[in-house]
N, C-alpha and C. Protein backbone atom coordinates (compact mmCIF):
# COMPACT_ATOMS: atom_id res chain seq x y z
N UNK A 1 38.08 -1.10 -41.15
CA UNK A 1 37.54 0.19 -40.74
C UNK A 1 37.95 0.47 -39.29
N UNK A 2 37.65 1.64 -39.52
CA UNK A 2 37.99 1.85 -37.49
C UNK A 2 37.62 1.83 -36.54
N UNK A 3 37.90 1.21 -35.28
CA UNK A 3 36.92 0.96 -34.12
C UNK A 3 35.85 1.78 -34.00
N UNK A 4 35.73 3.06 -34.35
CA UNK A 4 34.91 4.25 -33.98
C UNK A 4 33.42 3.94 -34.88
N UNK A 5 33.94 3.65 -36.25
CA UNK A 5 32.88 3.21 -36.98
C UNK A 5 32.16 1.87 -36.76
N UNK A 6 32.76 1.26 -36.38
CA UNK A 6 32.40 -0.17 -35.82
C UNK A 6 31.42 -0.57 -34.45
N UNK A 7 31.89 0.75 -33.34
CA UNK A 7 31.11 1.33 -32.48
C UNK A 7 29.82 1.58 -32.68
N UNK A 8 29.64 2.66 -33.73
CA UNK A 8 28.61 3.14 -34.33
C UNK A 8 27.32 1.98 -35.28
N UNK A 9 28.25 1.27 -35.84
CA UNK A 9 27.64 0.25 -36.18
C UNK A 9 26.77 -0.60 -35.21
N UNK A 10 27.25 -0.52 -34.38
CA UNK A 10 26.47 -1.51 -32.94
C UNK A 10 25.43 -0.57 -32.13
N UNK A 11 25.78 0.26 -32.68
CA UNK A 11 24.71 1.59 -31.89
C UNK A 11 23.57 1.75 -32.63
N UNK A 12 24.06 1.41 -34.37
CA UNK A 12 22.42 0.96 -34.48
C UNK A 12 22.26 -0.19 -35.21
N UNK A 13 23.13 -1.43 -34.63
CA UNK A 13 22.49 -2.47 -34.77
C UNK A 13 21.52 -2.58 -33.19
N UNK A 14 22.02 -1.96 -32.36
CA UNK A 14 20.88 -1.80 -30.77
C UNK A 14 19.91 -1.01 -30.91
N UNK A 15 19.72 -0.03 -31.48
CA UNK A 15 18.92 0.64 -32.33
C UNK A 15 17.87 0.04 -32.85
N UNK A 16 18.30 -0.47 -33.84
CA UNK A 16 16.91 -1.20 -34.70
C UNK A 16 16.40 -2.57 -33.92
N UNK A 17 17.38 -3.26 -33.16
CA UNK A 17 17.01 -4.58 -32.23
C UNK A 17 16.15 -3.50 -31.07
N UNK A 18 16.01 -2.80 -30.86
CA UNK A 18 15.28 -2.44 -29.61
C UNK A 18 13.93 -1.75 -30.37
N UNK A 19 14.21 -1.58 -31.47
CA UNK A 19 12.28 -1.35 -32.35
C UNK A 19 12.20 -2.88 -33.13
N UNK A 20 12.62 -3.61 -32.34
CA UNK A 20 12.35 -4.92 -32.92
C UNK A 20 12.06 -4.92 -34.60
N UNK A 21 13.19 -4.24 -35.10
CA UNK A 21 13.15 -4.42 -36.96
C UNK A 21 14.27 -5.39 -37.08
N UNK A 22 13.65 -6.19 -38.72
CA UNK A 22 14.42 -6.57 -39.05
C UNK A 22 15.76 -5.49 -39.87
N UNK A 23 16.64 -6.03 -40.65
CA UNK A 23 17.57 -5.20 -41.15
C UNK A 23 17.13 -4.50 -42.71
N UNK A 24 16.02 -5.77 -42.93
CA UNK A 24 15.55 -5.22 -44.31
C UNK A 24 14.40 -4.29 -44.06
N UNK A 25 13.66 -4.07 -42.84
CA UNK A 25 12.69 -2.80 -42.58
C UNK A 25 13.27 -1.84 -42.43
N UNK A 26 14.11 -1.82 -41.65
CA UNK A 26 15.18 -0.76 -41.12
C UNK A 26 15.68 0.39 -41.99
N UNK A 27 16.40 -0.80 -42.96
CA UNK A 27 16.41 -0.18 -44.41
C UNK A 27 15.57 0.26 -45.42
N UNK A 28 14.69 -0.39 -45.33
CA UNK A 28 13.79 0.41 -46.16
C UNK A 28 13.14 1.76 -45.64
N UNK A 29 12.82 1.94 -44.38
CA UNK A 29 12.17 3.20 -43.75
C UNK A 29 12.95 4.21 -43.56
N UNK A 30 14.14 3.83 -43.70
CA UNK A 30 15.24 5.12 -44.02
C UNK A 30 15.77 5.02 -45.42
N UNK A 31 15.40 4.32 -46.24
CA UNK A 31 15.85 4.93 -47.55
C UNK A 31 17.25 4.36 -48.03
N UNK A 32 17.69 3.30 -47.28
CA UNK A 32 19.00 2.90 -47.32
C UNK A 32 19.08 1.64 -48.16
N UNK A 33 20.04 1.05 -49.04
CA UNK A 33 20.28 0.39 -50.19
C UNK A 33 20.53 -0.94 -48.55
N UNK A 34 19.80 -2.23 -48.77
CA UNK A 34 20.36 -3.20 -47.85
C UNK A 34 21.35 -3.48 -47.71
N UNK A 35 22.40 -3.77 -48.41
CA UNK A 35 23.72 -3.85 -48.87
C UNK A 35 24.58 -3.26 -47.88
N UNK A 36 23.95 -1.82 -48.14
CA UNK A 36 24.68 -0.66 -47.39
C UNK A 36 24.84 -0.46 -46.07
N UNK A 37 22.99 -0.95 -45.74
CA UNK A 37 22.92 -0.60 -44.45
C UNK A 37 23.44 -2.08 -43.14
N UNK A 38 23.84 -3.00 -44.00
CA UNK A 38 24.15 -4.16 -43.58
C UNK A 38 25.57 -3.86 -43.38
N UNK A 39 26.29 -3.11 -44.06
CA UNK A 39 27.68 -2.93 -44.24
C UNK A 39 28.15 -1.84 -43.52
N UNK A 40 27.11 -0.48 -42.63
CA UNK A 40 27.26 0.35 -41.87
C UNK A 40 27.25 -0.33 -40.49
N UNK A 41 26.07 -1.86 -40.02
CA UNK A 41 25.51 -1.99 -38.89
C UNK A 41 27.08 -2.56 -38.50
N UNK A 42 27.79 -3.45 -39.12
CA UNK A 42 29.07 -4.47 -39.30
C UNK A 42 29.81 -3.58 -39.54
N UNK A 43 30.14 -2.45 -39.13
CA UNK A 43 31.08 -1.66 -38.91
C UNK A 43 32.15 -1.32 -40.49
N UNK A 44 31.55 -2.17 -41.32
CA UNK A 44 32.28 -2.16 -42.71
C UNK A 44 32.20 -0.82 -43.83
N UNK A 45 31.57 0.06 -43.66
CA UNK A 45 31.58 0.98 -44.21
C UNK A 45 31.12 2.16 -43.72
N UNK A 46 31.67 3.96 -43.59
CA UNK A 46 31.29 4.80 -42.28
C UNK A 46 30.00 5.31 -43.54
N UNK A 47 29.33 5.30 -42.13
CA UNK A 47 27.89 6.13 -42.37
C UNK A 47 28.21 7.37 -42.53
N UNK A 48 27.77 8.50 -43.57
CA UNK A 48 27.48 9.73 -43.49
C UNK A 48 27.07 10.49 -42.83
N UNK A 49 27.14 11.74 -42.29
CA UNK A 49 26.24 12.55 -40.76
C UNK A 49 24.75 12.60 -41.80
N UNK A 50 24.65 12.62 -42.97
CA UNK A 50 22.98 12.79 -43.64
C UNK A 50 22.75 11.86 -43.53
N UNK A 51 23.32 10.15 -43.29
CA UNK A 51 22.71 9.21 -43.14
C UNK A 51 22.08 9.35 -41.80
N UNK A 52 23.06 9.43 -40.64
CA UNK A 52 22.90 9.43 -39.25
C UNK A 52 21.86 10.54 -38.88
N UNK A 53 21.52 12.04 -40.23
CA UNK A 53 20.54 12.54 -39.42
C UNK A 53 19.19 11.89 -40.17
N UNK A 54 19.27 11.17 -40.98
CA UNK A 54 18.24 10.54 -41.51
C UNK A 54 17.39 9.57 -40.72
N UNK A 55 18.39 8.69 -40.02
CA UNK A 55 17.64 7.72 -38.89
C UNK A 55 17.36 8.30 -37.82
N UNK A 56 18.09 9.00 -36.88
CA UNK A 56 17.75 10.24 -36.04
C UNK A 56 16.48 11.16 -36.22
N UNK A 57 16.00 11.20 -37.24
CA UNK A 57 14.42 12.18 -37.79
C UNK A 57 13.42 10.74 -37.59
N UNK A 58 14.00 10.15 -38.40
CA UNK A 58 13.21 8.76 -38.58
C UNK A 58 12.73 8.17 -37.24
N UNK A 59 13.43 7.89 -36.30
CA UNK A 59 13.53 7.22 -35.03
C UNK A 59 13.15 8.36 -33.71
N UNK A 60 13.30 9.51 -33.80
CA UNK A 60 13.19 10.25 -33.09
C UNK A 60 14.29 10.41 -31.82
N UNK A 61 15.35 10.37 -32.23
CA UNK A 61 16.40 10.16 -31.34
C UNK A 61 17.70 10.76 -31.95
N UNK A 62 17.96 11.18 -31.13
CA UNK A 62 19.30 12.05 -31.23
C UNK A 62 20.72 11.75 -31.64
N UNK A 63 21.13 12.42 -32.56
CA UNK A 63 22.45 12.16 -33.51
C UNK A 63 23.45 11.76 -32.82
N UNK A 64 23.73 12.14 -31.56
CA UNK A 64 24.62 11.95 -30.39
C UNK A 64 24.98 10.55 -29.82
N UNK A 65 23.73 10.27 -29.94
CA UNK A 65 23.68 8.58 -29.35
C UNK A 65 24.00 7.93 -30.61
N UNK A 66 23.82 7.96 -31.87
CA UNK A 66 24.38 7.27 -33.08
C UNK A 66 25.98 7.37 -32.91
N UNK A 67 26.44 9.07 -32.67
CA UNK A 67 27.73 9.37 -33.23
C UNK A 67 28.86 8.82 -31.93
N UNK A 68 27.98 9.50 -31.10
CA UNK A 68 28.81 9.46 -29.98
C UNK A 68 28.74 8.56 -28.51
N UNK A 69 27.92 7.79 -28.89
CA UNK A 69 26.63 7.07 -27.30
C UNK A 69 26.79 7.88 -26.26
N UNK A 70 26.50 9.30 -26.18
CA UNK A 70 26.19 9.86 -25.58
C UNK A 70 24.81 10.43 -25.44
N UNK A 71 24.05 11.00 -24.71
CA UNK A 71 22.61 10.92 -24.50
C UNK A 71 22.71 12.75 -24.17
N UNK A 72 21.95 13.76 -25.13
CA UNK A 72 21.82 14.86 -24.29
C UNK A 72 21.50 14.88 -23.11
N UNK A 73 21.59 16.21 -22.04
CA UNK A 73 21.46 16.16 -20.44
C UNK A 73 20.74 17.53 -20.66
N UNK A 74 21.07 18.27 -21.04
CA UNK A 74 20.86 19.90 -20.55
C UNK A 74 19.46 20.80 -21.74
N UNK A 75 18.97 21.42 -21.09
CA UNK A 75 17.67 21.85 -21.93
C UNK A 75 17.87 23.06 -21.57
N UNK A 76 18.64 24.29 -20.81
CA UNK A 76 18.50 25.43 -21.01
C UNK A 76 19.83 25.73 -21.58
N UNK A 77 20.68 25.80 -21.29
CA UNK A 77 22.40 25.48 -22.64
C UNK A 77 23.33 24.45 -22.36
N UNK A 78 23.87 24.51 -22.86
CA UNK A 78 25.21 23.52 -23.16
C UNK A 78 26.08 24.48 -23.38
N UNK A 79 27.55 23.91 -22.33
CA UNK A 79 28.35 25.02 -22.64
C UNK A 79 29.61 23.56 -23.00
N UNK A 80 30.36 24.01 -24.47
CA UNK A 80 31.37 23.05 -24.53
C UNK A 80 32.64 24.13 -24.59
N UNK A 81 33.35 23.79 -23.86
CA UNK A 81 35.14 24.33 -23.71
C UNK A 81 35.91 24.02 -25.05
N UNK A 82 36.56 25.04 -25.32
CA UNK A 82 37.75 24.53 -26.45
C UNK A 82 37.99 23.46 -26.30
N UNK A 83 38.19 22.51 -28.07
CA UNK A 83 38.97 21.41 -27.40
C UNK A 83 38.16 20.01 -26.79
N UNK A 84 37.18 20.69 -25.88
CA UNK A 84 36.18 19.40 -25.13
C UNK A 84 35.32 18.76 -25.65
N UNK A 85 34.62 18.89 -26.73
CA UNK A 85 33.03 18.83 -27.29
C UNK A 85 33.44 17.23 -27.48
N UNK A 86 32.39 16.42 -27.48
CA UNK A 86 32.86 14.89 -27.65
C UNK A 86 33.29 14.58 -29.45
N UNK A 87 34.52 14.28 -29.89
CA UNK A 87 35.12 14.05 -31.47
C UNK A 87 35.29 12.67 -31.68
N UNK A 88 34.88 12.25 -32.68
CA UNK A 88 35.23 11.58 -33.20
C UNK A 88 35.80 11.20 -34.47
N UNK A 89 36.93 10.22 -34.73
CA UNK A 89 37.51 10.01 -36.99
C UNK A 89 36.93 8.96 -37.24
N UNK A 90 35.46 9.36 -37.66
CA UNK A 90 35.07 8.18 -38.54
C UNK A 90 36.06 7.83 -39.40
N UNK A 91 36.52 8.24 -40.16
CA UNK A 91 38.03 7.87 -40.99
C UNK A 91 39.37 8.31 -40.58
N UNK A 92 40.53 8.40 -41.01
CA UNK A 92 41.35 8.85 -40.79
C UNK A 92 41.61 10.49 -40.68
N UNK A 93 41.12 10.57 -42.06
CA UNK A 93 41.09 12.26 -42.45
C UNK A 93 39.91 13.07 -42.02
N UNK A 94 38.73 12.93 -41.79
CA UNK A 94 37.85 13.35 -41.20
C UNK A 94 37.74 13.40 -39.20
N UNK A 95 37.56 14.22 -38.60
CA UNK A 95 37.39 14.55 -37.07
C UNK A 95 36.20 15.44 -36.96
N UNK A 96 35.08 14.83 -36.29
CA UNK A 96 34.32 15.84 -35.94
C UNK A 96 34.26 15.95 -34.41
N UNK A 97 33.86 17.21 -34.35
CA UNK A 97 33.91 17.33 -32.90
C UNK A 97 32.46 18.22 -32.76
N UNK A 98 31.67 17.22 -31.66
CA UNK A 98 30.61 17.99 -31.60
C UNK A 98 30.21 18.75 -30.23
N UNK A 99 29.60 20.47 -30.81
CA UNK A 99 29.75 21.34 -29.89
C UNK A 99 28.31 21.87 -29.48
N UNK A 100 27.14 21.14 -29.54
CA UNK A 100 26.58 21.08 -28.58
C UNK A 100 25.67 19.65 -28.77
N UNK A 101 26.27 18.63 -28.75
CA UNK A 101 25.51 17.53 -28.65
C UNK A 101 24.64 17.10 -27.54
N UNK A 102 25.48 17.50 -26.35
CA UNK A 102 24.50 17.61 -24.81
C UNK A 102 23.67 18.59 -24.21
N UNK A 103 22.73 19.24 -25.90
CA UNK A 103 21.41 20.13 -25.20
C UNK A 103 20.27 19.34 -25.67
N UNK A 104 19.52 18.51 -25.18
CA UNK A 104 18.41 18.80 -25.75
C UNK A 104 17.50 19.11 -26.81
N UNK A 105 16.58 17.96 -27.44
CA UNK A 105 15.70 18.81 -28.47
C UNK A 105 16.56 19.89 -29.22
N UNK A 106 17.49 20.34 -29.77
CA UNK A 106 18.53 20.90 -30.10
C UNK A 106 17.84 20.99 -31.68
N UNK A 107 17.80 22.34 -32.61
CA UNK A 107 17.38 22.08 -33.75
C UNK A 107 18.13 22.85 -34.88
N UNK A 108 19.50 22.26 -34.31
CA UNK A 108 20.58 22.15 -35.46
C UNK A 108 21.58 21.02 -34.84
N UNK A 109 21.97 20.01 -35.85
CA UNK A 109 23.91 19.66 -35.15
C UNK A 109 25.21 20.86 -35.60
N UNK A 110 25.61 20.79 -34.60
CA UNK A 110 26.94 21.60 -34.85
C UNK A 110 28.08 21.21 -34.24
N UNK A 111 29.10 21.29 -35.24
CA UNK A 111 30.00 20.41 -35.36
C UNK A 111 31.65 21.44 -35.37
N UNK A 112 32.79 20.88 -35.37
CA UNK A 112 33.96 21.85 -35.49
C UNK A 112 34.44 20.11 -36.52
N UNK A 113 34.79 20.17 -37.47
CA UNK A 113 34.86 19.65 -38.28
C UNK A 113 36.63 19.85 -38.88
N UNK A 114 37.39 19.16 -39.03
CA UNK A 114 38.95 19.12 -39.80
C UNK A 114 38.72 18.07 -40.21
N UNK A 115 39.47 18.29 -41.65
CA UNK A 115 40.12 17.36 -42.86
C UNK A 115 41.76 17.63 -42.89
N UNK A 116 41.99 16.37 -43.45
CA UNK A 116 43.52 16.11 -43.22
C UNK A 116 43.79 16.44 -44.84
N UNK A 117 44.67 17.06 -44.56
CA UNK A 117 45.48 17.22 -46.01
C UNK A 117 45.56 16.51 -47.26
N UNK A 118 45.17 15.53 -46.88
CA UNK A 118 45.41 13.71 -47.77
C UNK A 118 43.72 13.76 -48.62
N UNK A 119 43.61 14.79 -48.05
CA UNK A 119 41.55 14.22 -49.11
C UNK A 119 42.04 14.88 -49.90
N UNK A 120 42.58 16.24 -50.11
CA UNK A 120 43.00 16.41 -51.75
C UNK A 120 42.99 15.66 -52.46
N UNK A 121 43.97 14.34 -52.72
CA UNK A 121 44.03 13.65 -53.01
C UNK A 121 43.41 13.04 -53.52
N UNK A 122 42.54 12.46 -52.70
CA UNK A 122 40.87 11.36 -53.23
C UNK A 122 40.28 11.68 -53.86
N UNK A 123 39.36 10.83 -54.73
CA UNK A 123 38.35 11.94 -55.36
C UNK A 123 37.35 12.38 -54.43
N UNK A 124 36.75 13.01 -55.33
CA UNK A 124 35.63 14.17 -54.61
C UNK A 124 34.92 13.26 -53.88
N UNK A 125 34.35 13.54 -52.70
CA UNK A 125 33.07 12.89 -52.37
C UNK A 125 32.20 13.94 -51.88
N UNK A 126 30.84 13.57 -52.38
CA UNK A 126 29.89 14.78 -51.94
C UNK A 126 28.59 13.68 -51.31
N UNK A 127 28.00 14.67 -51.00
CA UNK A 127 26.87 14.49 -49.89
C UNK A 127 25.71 15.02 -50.33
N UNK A 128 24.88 14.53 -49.92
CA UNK A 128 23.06 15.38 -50.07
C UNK A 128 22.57 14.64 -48.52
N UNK A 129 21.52 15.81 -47.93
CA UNK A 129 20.80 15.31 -46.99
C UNK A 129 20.03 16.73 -46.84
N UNK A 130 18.38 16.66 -46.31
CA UNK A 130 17.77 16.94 -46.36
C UNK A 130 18.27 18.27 -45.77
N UNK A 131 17.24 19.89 -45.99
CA UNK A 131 17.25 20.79 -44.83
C UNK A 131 18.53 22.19 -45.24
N UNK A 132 19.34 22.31 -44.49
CA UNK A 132 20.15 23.67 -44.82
C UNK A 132 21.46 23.25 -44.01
N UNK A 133 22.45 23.92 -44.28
CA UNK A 133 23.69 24.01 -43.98
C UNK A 133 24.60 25.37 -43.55
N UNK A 134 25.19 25.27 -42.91
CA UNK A 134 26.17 26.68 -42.36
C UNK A 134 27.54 26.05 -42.08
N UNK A 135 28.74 26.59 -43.58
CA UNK A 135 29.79 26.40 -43.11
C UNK A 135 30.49 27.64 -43.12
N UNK A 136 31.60 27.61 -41.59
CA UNK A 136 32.80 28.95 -41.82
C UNK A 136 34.12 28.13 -41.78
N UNK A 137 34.62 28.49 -42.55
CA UNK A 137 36.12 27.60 -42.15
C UNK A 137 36.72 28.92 -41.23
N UNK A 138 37.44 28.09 -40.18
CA UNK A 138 38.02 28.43 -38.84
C UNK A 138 39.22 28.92 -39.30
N UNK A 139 40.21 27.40 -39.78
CA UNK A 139 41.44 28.19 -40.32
C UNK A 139 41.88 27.26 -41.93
N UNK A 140 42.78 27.61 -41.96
CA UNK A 140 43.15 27.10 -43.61
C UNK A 140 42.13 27.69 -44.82
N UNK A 141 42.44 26.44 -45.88
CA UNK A 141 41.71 26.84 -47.03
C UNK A 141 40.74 25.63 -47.81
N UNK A 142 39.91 26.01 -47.86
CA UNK A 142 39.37 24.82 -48.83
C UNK A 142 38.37 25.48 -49.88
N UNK A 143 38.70 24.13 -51.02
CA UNK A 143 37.52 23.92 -52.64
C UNK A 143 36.34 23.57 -51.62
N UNK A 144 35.00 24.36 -52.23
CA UNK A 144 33.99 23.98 -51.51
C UNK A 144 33.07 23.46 -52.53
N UNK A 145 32.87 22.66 -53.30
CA UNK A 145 31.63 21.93 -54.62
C UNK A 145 30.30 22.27 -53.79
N UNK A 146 29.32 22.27 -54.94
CA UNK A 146 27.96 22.26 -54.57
C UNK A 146 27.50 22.30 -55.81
N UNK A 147 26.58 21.83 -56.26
CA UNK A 147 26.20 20.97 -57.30
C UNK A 147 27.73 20.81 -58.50
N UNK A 148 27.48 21.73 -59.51
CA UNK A 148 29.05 21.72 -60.18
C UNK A 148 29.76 22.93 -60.05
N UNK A 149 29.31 23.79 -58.83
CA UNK A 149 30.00 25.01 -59.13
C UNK A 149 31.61 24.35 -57.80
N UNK A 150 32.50 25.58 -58.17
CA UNK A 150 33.84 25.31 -56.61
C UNK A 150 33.96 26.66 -56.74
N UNK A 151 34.16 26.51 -55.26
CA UNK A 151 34.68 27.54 -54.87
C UNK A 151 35.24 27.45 -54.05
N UNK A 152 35.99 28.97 -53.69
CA UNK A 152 37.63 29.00 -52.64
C UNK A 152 37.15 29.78 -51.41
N UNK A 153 36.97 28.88 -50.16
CA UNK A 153 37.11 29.30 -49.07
C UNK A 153 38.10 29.52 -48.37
N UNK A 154 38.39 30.60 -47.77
CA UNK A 154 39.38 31.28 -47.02
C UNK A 154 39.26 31.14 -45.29
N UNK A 155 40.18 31.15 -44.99
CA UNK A 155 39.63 31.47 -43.50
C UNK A 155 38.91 32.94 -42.89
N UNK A 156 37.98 32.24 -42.38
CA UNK A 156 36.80 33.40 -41.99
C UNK A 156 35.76 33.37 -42.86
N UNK A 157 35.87 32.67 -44.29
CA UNK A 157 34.47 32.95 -45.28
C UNK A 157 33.38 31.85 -44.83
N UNK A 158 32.53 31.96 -44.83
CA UNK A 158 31.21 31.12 -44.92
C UNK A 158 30.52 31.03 -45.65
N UNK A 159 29.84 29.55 -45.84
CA UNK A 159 28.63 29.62 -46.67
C UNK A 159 27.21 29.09 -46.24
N UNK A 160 26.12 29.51 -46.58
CA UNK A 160 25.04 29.16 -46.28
C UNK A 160 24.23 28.37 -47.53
N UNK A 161 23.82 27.01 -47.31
CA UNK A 161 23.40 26.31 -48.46
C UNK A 161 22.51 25.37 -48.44
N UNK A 162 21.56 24.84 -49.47
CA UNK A 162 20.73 24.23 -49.25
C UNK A 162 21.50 22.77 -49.50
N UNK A 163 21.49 21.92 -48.44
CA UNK A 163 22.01 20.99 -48.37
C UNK A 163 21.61 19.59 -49.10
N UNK A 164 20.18 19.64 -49.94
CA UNK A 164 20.06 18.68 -50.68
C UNK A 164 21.15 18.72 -51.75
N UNK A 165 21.37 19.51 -52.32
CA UNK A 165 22.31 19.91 -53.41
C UNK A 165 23.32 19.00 -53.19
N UNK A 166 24.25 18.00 -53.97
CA UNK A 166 25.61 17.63 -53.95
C UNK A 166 26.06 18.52 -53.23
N UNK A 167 27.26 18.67 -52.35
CA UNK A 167 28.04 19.45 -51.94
C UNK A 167 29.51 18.45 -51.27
N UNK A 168 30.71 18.98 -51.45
CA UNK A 168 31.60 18.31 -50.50
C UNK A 168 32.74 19.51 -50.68
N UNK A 169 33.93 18.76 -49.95
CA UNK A 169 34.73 20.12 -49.47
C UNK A 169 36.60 19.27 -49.57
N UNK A 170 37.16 19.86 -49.93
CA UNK A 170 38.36 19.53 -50.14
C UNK A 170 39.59 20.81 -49.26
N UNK A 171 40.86 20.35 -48.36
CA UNK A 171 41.58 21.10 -47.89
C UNK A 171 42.50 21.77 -49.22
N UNK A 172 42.94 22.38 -49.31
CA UNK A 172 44.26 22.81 -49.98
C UNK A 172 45.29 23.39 -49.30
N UNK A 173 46.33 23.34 -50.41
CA UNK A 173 47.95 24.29 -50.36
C UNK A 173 48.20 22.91 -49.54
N UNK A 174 48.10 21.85 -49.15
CA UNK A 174 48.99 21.07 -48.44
C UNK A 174 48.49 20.74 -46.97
N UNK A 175 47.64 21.66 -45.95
CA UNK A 175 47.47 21.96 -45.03
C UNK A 175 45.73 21.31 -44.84
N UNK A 176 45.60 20.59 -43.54
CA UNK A 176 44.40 20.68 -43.26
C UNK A 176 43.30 21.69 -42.68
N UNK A 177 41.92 21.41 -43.10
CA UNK A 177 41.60 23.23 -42.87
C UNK A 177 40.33 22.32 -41.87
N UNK A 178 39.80 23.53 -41.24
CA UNK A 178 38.92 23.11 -39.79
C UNK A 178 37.99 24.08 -40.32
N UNK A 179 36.46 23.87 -40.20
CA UNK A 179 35.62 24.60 -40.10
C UNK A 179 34.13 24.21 -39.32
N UNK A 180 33.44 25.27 -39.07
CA UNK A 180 32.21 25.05 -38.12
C UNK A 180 31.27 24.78 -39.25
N UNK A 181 30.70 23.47 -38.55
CA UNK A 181 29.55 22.68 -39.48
C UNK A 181 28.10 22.88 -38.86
N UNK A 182 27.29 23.43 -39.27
CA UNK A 182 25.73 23.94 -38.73
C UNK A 182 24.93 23.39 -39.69
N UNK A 183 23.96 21.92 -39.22
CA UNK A 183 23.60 21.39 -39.87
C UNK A 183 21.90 21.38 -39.29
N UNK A 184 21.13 22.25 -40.23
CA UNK A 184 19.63 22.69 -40.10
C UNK A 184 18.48 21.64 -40.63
């Protein structure tokens, strides 16, 4: 796996060592298969952002310091520059880049999000996590699933969705597509 995930892994293996849990409480109070969550702390498998906002609700601590060990600063805005917001590839094909991780009590993540061309490819992977969702794709095109329906996002279309639902997102025509991730 990749250093980035491996990072993250230690962020909450310090995490749960600083609420003095073991790995099997840890896991259980977030809902996580032991296996799994043994295999996220060891950098061996990337955590999901619904995992990461799952312990983040749970713990009372901010997605930022999981994703990024960065610590919000600012409580009246956050201003991020093109380009600047702190990113990270949990995988290869995935980049998020997050655009306001340094406000504060903040009560959405939002993200600028690209997939690489190559997830076509893979099979589907979808997601559930608690709460609501806001995607626009920026540029390109992507299949957007949510429970069994797809659909074709364009650049400029958005969707608004209840995020327990299965949902995942695939690029097409060849090209990777970028879109803004607003996660409620």
């Amino acid at each position: 796996m990749s250093n980035e995930i491996k990072q993250i892994g230690l962020r909450l293996q310090g995490l749960r060592e600083s609420l003095d849990m073991t790995q099997e409480t840890f896991a259980a109070a977030c809902d996580i298969p032991i296996q799994d969550y043994i295999d996220y702390e060891h950098g061996e498998k990337d955590m999901t952002i619904s995992i990461m906002k799952t312990i983040s609700e749970k713990f009372d601590i901010d997605i930022s310091i999981l994703m990024f060990d960065d610590e919000p600063k600012m409580s009246s805005y956050f201003l991020t520059r093109k380009g600047k917001g702190l990113s990270i590839n949990r995988v290869k094909t995935y980049k998020y880049q997050t655009l306001a991780g340094g406000f504060n009590n903040r009560k959405a993540e939002v993200f600028e999000v690209t997939i690489a061309p190559q997830v076509a490819e893979l099979p589907l992977n979808t997601s559930t996590h608690g709460g609501q969702e806001f995607n626009m794709v920026l540029s390109g095109k992507m299949k957007f699933f949510i429970d069994k329906r797809e659909l074709i996002l364009n650049e400029g279309d958005s969707i608004y969705f209840d995020s327990s639902r299965p949902h995942g997102m695939q690029p097409m025509d060849g090209k990777p597509v970028k879109f803004l991730a607003v996660i409620l």
